[in-house]
C-alpha atoms as a PDB file:
ATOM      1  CA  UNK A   1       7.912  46.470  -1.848  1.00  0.00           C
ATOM      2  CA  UNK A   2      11.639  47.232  -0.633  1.00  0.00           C
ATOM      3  CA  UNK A   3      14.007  43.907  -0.646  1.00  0.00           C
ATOM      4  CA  UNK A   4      14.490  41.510   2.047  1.00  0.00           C
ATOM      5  CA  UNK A   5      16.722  42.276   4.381  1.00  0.00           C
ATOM      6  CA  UNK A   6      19.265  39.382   4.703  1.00  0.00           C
ATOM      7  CA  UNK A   7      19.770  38.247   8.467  1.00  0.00           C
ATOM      8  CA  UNK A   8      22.894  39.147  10.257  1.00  0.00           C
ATOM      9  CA  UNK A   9      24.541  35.644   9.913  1.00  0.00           C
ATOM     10  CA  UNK A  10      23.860  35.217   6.027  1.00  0.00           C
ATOM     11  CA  UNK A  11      25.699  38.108   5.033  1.00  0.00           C
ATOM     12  CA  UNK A  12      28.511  36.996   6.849  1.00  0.00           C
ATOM     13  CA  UNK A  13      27.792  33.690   5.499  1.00  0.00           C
ATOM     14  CA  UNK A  14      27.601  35.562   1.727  1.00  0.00           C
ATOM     15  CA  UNK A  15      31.308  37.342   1.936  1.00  0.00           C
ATOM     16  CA  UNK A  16      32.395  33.701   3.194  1.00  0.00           C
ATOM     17  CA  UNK A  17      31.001  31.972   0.185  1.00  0.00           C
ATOM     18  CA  UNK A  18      32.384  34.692  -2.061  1.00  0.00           C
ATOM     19  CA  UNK A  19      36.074  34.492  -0.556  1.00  0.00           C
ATOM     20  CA  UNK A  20      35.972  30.878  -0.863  1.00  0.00           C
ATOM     21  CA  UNK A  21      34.864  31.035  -4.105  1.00  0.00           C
ATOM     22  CA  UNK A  22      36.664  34.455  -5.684  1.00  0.00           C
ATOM     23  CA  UNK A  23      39.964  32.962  -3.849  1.00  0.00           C
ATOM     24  CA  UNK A  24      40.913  36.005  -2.244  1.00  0.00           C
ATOM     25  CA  UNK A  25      39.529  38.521   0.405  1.00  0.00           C
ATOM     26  CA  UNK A  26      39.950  41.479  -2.556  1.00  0.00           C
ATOM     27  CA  UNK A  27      38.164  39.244  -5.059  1.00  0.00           C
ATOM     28  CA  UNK A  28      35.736  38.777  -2.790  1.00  0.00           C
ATOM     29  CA  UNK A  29      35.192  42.466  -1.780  1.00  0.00           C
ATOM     30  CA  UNK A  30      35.384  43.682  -5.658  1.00  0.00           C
ATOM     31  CA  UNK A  31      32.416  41.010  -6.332  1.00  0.00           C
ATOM     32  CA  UNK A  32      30.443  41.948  -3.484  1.00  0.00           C
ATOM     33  CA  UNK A  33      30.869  46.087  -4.448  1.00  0.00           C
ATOM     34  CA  UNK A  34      32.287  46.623  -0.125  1.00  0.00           C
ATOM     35  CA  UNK A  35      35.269  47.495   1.035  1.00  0.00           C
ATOM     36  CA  UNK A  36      38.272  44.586   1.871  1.00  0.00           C
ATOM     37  CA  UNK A  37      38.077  45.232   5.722  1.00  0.00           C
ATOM     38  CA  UNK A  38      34.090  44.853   5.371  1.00  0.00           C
ATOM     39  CA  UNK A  39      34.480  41.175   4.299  1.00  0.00           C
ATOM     40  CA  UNK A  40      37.411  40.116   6.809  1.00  0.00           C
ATOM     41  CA  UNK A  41      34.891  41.694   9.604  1.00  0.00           C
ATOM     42  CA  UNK A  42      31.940  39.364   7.813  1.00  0.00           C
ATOM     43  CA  UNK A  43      34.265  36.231   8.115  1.00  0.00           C
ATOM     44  CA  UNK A  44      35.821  36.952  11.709  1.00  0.00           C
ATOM     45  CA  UNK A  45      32.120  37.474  12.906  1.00  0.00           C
ATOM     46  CA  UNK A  46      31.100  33.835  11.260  1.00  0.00           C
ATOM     47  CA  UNK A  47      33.773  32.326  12.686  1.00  0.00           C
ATOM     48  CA  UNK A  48      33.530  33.680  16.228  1.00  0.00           C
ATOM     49  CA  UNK A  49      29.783  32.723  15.809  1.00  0.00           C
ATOM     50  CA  UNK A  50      30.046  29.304  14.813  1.00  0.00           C
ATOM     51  CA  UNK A  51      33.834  28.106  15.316  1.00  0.00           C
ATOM     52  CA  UNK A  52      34.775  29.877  18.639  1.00  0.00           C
ATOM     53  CA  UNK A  53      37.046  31.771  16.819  1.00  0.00           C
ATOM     54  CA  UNK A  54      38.635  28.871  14.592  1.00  0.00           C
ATOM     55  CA  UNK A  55      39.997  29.457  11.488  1.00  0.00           C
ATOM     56  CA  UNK A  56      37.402  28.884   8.149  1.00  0.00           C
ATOM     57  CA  UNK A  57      39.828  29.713   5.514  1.00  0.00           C
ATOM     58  CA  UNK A  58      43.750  29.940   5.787  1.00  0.00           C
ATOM     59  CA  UNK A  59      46.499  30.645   3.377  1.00  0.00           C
ATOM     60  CA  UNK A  60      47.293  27.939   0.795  1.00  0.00           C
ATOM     61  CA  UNK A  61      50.005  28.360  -1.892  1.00  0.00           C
ATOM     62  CA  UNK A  62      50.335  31.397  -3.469  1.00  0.00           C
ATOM     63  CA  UNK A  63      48.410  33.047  -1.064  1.00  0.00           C
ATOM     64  CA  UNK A  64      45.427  31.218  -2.311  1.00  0.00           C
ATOM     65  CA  UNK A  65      42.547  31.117   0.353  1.00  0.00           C
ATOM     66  CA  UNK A  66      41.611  27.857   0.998  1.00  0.00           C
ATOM     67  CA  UNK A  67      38.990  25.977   3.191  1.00  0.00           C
ATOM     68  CA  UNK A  68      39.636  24.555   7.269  1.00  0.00           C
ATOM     69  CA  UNK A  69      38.395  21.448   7.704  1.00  0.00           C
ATOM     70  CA  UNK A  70      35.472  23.284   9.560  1.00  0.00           C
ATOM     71  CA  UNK A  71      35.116  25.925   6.194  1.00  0.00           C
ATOM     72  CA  UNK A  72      35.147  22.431   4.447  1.00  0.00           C
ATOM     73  CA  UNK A  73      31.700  21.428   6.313  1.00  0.00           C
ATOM     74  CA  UNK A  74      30.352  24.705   6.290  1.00  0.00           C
ATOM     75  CA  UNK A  75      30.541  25.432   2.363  1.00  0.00           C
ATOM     76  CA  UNK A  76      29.460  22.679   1.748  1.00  0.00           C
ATOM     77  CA  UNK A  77      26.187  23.189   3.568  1.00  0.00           C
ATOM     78  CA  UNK A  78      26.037  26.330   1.514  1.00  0.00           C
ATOM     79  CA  UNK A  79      24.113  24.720  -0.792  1.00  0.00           C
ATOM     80  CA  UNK A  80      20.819  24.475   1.091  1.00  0.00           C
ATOM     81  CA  UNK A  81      17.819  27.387   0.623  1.00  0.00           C
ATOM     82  CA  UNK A  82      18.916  30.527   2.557  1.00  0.00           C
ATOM     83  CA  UNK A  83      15.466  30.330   4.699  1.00  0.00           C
ATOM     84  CA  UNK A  84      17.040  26.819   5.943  1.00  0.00           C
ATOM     85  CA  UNK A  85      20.345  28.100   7.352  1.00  0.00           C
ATOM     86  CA  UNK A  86      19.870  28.969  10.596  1.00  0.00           C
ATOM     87  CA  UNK A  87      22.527  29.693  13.162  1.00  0.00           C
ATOM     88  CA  UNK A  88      22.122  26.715  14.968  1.00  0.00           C
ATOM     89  CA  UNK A  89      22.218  24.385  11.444  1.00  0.00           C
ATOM     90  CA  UNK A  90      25.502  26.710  10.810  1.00  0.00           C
ATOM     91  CA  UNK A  91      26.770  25.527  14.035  1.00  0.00           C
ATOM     92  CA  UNK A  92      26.820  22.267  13.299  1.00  0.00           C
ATOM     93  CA  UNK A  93      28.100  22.528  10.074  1.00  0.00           C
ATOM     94  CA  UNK A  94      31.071  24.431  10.916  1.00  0.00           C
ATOM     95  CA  UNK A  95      31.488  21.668  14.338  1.00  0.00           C
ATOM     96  CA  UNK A  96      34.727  19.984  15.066  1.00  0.00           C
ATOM     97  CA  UNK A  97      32.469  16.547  15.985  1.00  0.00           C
ATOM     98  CA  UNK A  98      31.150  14.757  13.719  1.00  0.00           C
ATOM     99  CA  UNK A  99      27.389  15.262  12.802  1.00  0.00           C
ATOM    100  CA  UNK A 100      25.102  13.024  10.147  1.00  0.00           C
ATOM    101  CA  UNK A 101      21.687  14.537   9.167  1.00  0.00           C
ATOM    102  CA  UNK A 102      19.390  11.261   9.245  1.00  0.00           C
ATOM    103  CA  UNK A 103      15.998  11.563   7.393  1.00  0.00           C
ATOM    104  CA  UNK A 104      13.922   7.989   7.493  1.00  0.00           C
ATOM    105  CA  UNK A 105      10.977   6.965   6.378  1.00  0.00           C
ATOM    106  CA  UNK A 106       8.255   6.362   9.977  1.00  0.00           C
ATOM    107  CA  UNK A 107       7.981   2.907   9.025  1.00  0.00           C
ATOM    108  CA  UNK A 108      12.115   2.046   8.611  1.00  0.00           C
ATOM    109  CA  UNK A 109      12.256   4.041  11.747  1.00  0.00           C
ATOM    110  CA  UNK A 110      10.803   1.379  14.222  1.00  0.00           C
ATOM    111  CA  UNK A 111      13.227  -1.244  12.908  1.00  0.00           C
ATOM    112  CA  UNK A 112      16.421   0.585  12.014  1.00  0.00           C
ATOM    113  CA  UNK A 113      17.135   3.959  14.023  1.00  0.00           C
ATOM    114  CA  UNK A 114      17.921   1.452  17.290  1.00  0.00           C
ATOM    115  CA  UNK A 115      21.039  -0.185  15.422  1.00  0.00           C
ATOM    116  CA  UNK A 116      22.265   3.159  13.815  1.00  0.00           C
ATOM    117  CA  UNK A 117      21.843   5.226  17.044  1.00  0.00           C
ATOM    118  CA  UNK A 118      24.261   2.076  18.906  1.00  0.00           C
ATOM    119  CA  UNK A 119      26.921   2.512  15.893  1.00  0.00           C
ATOM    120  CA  UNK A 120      26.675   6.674  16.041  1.00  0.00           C
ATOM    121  CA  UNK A 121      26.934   6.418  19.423  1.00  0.00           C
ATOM    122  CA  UNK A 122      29.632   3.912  19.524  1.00  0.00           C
ATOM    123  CA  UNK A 123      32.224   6.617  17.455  1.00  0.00           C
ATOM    124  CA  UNK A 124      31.095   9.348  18.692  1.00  0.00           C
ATOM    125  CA  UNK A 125      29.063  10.260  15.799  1.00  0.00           C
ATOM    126  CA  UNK A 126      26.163  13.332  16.610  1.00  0.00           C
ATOM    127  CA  UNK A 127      23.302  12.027  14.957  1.00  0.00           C
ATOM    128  CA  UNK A 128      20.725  14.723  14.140  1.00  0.00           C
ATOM    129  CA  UNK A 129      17.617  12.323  13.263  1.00  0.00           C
ATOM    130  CA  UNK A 130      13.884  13.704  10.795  1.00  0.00           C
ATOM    131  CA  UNK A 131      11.274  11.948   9.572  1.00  0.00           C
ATOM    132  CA  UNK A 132       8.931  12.269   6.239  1.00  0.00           C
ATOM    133  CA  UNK A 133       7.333  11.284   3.592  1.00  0.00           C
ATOM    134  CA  UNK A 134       9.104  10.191  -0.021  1.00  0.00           C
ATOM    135  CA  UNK A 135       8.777  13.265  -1.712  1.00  0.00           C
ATOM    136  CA  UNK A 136       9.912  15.448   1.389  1.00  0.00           C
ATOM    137  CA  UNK A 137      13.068  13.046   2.468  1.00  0.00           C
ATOM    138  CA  UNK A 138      14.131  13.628  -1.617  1.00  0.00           C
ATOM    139  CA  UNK A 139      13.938  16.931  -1.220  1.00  0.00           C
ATOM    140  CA  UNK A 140      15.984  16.831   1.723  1.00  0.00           C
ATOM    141  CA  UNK A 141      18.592  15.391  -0.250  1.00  0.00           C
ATOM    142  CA  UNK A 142      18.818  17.144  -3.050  1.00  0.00           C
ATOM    143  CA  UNK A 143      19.027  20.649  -1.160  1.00  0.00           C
ATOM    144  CA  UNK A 144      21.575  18.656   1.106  1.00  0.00           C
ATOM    145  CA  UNK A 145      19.616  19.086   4.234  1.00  0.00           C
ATOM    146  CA  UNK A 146      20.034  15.589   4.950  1.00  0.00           C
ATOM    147  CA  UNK A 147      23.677  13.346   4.513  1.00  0.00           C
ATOM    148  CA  UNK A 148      21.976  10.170   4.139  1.00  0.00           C
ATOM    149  CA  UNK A 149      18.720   8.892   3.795  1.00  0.00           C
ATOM    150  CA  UNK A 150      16.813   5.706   4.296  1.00  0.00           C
ATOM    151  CA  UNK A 151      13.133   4.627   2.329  1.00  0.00           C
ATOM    152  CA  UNK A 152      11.300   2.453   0.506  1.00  0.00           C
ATOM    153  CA  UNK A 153      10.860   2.271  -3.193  1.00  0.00           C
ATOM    154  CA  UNK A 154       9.151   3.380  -5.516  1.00  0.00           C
ATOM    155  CA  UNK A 155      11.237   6.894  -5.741  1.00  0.00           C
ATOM    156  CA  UNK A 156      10.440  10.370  -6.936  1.00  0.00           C
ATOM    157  CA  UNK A 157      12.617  11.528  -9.805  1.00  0.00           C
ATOM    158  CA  UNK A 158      15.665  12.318  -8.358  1.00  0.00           C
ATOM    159  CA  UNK A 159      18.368  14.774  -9.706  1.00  0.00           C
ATOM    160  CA  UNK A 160      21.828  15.300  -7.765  1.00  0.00           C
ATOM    161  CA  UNK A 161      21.037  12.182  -5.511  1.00  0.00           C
ATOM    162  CA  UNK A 162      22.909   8.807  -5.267  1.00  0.00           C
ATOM    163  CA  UNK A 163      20.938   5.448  -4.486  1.00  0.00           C
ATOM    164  CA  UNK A 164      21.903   2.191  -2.827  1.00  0.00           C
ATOM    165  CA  UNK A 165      19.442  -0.572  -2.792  1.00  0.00           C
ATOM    166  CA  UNK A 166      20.023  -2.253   0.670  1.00  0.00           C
ATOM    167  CA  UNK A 167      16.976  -5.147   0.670  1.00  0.00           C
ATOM    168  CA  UNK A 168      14.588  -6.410  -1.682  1.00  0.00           C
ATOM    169  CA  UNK A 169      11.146  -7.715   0.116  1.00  0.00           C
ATOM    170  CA  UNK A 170       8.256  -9.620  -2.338  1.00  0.00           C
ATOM    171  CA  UNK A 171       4.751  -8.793  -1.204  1.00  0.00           C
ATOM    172  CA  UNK A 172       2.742 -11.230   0.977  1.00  0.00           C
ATOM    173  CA  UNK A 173      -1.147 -11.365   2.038  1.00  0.00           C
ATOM    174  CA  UNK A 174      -1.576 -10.628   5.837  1.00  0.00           C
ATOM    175  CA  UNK A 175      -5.099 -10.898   7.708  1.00  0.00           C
ATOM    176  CA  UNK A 176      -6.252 -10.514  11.304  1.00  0.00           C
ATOM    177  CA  UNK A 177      -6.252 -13.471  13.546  1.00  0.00           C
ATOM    178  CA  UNK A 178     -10.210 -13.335  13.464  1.00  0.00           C
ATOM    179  CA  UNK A 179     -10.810 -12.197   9.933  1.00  0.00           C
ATOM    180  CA  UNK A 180     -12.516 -14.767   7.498  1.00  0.00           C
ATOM    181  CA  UNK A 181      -9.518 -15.568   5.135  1.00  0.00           C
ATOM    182  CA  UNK A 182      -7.348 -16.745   8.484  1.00  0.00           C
ATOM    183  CA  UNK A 183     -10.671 -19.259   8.890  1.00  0.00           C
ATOM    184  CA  UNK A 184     -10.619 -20.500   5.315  1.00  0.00           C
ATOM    185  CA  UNK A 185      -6.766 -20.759   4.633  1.00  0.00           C
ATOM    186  CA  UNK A 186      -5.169 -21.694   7.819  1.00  0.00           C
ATOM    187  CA  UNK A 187      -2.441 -24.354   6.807  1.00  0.00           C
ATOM    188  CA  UNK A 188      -2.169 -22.646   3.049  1.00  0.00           C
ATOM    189  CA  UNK A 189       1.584 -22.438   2.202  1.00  0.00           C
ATOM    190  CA  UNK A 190       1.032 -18.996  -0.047  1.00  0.00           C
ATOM    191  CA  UNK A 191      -2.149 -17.328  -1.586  1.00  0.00           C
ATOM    192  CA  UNK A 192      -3.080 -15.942  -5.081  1.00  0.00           C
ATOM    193  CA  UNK A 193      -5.225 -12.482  -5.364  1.00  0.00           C
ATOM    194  CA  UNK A 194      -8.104 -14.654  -6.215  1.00  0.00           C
ATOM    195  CA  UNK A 195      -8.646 -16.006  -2.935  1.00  0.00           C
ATOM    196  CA  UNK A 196      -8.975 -12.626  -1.686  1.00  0.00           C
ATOM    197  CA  UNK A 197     -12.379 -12.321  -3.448  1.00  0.00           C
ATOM    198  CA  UNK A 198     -15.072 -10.763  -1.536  1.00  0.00           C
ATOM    199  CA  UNK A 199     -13.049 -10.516   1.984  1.00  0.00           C
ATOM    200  CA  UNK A 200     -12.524  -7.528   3.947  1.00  0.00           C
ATOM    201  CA  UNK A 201     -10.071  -5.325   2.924  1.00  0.00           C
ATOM    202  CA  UNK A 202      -7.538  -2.519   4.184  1.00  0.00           C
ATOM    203  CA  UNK A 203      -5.720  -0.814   1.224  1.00  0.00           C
ATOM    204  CA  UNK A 204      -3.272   1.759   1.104  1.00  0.00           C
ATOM    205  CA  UNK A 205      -4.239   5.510   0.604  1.00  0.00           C
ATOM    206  CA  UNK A 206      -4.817   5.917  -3.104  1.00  0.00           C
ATOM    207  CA  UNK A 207      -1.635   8.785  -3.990  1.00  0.00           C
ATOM    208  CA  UNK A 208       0.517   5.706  -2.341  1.00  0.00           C
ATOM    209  CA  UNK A 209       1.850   3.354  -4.844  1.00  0.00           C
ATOM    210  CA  UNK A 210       1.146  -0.262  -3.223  1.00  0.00           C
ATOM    211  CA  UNK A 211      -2.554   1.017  -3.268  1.00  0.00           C
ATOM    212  CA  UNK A 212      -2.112   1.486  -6.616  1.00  0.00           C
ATOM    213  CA  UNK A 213      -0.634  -2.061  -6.902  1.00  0.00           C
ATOM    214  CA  UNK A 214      -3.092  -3.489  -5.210  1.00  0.00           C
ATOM    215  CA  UNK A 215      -5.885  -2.045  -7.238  1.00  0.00           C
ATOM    216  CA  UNK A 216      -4.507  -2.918 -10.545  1.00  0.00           C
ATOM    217  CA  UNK A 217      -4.186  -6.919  -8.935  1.00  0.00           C
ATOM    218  CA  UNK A 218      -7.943  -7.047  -8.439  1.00  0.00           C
ATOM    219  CA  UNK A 219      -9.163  -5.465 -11.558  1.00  0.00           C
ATOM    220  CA  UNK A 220      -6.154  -8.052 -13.631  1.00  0.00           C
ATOM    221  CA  UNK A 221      -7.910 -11.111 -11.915  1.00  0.00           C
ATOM    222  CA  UNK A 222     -11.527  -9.478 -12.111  1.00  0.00           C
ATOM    223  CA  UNK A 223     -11.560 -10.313  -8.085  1.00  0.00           C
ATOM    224  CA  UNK A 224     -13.876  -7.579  -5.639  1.00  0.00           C
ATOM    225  CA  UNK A 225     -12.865  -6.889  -2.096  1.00  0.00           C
ATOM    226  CA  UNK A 226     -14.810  -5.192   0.531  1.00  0.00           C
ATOM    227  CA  UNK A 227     -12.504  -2.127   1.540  1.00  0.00           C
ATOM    228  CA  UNK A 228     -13.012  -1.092   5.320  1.00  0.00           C
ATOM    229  CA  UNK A 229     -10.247   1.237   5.691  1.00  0.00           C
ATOM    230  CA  UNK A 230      -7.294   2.788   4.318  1.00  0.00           C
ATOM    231  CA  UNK A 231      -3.484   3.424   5.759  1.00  0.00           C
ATOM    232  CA  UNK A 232      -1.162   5.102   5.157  1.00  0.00           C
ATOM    233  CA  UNK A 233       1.904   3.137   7.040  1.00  0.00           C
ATOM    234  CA  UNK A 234       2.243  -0.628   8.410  1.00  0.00           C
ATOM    235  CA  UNK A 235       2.785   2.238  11.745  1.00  0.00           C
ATOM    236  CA  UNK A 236      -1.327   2.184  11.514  1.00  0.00           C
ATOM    237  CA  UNK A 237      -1.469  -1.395   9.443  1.00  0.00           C
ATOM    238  CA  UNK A 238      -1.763  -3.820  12.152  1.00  0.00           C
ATOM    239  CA  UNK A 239      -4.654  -2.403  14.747  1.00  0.00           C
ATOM    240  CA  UNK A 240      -6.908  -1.873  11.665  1.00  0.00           C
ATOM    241  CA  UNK A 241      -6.542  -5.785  10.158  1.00  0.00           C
ATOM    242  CA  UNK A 242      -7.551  -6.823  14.106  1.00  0.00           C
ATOM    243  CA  UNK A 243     -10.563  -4.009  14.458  1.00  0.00           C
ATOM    244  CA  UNK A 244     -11.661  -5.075  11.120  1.00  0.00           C
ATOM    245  CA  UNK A 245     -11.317  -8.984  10.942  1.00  0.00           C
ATOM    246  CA  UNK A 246      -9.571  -8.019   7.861  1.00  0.00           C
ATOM    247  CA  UNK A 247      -6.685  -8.566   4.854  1.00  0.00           C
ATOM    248  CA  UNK A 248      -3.992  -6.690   2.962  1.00  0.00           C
ATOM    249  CA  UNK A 249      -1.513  -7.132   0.719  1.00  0.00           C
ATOM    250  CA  UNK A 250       1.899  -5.402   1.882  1.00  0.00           C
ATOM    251  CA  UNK A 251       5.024  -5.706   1.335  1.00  0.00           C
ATOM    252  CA  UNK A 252       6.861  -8.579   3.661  1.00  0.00           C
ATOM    253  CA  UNK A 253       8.925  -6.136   5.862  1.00  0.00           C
ATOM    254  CA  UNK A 254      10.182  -9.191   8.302  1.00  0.00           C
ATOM    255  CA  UNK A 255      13.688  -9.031   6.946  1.00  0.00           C
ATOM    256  CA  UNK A 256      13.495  -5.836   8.645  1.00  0.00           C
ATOM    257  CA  UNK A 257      11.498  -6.260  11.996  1.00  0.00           C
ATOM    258  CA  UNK A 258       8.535  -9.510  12.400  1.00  0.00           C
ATOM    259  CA  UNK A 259       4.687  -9.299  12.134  1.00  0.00           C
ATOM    260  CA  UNK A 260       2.713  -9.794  14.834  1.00  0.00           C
ATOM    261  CA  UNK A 261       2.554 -13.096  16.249  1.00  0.00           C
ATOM    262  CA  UNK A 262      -1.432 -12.999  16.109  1.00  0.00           C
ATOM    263  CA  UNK A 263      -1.045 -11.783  12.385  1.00  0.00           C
ATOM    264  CA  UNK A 264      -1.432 -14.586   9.526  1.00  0.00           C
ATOM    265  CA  UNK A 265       0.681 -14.207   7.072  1.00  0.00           C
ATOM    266  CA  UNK A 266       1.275 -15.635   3.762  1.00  0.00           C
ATOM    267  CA  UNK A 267       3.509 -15.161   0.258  1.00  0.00           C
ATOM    268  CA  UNK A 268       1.719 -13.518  -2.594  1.00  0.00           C
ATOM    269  CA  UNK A 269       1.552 -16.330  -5.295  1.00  0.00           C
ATOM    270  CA  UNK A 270       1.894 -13.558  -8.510  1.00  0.00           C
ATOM    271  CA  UNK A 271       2.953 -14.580 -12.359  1.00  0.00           C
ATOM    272  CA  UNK A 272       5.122 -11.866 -12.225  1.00  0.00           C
ATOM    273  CA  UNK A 273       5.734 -10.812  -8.886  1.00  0.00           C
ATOM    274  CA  UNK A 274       6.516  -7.400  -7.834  1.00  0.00           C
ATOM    275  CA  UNK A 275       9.513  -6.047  -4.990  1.00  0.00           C
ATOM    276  CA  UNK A 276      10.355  -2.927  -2.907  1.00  0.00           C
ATOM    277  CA  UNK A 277      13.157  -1.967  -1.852  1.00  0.00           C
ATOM    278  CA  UNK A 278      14.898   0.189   1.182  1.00  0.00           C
ATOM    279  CA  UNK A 279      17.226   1.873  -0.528  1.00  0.00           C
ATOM    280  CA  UNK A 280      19.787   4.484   0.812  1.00  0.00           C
ATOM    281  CA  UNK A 281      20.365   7.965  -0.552  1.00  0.00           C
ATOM    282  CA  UNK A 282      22.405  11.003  -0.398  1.00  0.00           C
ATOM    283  CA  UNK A 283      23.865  13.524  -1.972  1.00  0.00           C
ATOM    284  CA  UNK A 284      25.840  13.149  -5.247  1.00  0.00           C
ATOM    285  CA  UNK A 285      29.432  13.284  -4.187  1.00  0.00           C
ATOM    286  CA  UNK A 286      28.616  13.299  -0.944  1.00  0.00           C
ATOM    287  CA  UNK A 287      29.003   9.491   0.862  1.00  0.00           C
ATOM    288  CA  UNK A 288      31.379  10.440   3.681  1.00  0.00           C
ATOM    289  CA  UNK A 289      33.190   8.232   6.271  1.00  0.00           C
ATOM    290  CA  UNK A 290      30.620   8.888   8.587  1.00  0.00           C
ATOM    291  CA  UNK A 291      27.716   7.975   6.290  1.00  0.00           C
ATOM    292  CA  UNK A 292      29.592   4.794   5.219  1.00  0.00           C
ATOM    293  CA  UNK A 293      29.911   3.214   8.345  1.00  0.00           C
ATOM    294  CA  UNK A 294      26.316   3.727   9.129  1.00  0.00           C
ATOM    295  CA  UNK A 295      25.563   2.322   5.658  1.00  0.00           C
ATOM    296  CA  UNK A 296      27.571  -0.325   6.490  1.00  0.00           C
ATOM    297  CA  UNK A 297      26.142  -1.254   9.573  1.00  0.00           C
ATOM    298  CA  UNK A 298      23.019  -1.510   8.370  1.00  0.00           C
ATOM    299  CA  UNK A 299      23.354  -3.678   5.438  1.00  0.00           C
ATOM    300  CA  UNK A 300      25.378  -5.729   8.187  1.00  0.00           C
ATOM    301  CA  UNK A 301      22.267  -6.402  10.527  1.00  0.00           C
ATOM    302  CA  UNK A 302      19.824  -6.973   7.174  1.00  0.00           C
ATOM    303  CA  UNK A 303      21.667  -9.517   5.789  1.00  0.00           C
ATOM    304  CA  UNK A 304      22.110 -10.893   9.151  1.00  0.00           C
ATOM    305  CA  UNK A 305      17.775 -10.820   9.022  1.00  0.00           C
ATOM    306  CA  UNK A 306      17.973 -12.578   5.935  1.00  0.00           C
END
């Protein structure tokens, strides 16, 4: 089977890394095995591409190549797979406007892209927004897909990322408004797992580590639930505890947006209670003015929550 043929814009992209990196457009063209005029041709062609004709790399002392402020952005995207640099993610890599790559977890979503969107938009700040799961958002990271990241605890292993924890929730019991525990325990300050015994129950998918939790609370306190249904995000929580006339036990999100008004709610009485936590991440190195003021704005409206 003959070798892949690269695509147009990553070879131009590949004599740009190799200048920036070999220091020199002879370097560059001695590591590569082409001629010198082949590799200024590669990094004209990039730049008309994705800069309008702006410089990447300029002269620095000594006749040292060294990186634009655009070359600055677009090496550093580098980094990322070579079947995830498209022309268009080059483009706004290499843009004179600022851009953040956003990846949140569906649930943070509802309650936090609102306030970041007003402060992007507010400094003129080109948001690029994705969603996913824990293990896909860390890989985002780590192959620098994404500049900053927002999710819940607990977190895959995570090499070449930097963490924040932004808000620490406890875990409370929450039941439909016509389920049987709302009957029994309607003026109850907080519950214990025991008084969940033998009520309906919606737990979390089973590869999800609150269903885990939860599991490993009922077979502690030898206590047997009914389970009607599973979820997967409080995005699908909420219809399911009404349909049912059932409980859960989930972590208490409200510092982050309310339940329900028709939800009960109550704080998991637990000998040694467990927390989650939203916590930002990004890549190592890699907290830039832009992703600081986001961060900053949101720890700003969850405290104000608090």
């Amino acid at each position: 089977m003959p070798p892949r043929k690269l695509q147009r814009h990553l070879v131009w992209l590949e004599s740009f890394t190799a200048a920036v990196e070999a220091g020199s457009i002879d370097a560059a063209a001695e590591h590569l095995g082409v001629a010198r005029s082949v590799v200024s041709e590669h990094i004209r062609a990039l730049e008309e591409a994705l800069a309008d004709g702006a410089a990447l790399l300029e002269r620095g002392p000594g006749r040292r190549l060294q990186l634009s402020a655009r070359g600055e952005r677009l090496y550093a995207g580098t980094q990322t797979p070579l079947h995830q640099l498209d022309v268009k993610r080059l483009m706004d890599l290499a843009r004179v406007e600022p851009t953040l790559r956003l990846g949140l977890n569906p649930t943070l979503s509802m309650s936090l892209l609102g306030g970041i969107a007003q402060d992007a938009a507010a400094t003129d700040l080109k948001l690029v927004v994705g969603f996913g799961g824990s293990h896909e958002l860390m890989r985002q990271v780590q192959t620098r897909q994404q500049d900053l990241v927002l999710d819940f605890t607990p977190l895959p292993p995570h090499e070449g990322v930097d963490t924040d924890s932004l808000l620490r929730m406890s875990f409370v019991v929450i039941a439909g408004p016509d389920s049987a525990l709302a009957r029994e325990h309607p003026s109850r300050r907080s519950l214990d797992v025991k008084d969940l015994q033998g009520q309906r129950f919606v737990d979390w998918l089973r590869d999800d580590p609150y269903g885990g939790a939860n599991s490993a609370r009922f077979a502690a306190h030898g206590v047997s639930v009914t389970e009607v249904g599973r979820v997967e995000s409080f995005l699908h929580l909420y219809e399911l505890l009404r349909a049912y006339k059932a409980c859960t036990i989930a972590p208490d999100v409200r510092p982050t947006q309310p339940f329900p008004p028709d939800l009960h709610v109550w704080p998991l009485r637990e000998q040694e209670p467990q927390v989650v936590e939203v916590v930002a991440l990004w890549p190592s190195g890699g907290l830039s003015p832009a992703v600081q003021a986001i961060l900053d704005g949101v720890r700003r409206r969850l405290n104000k929550r608090r």
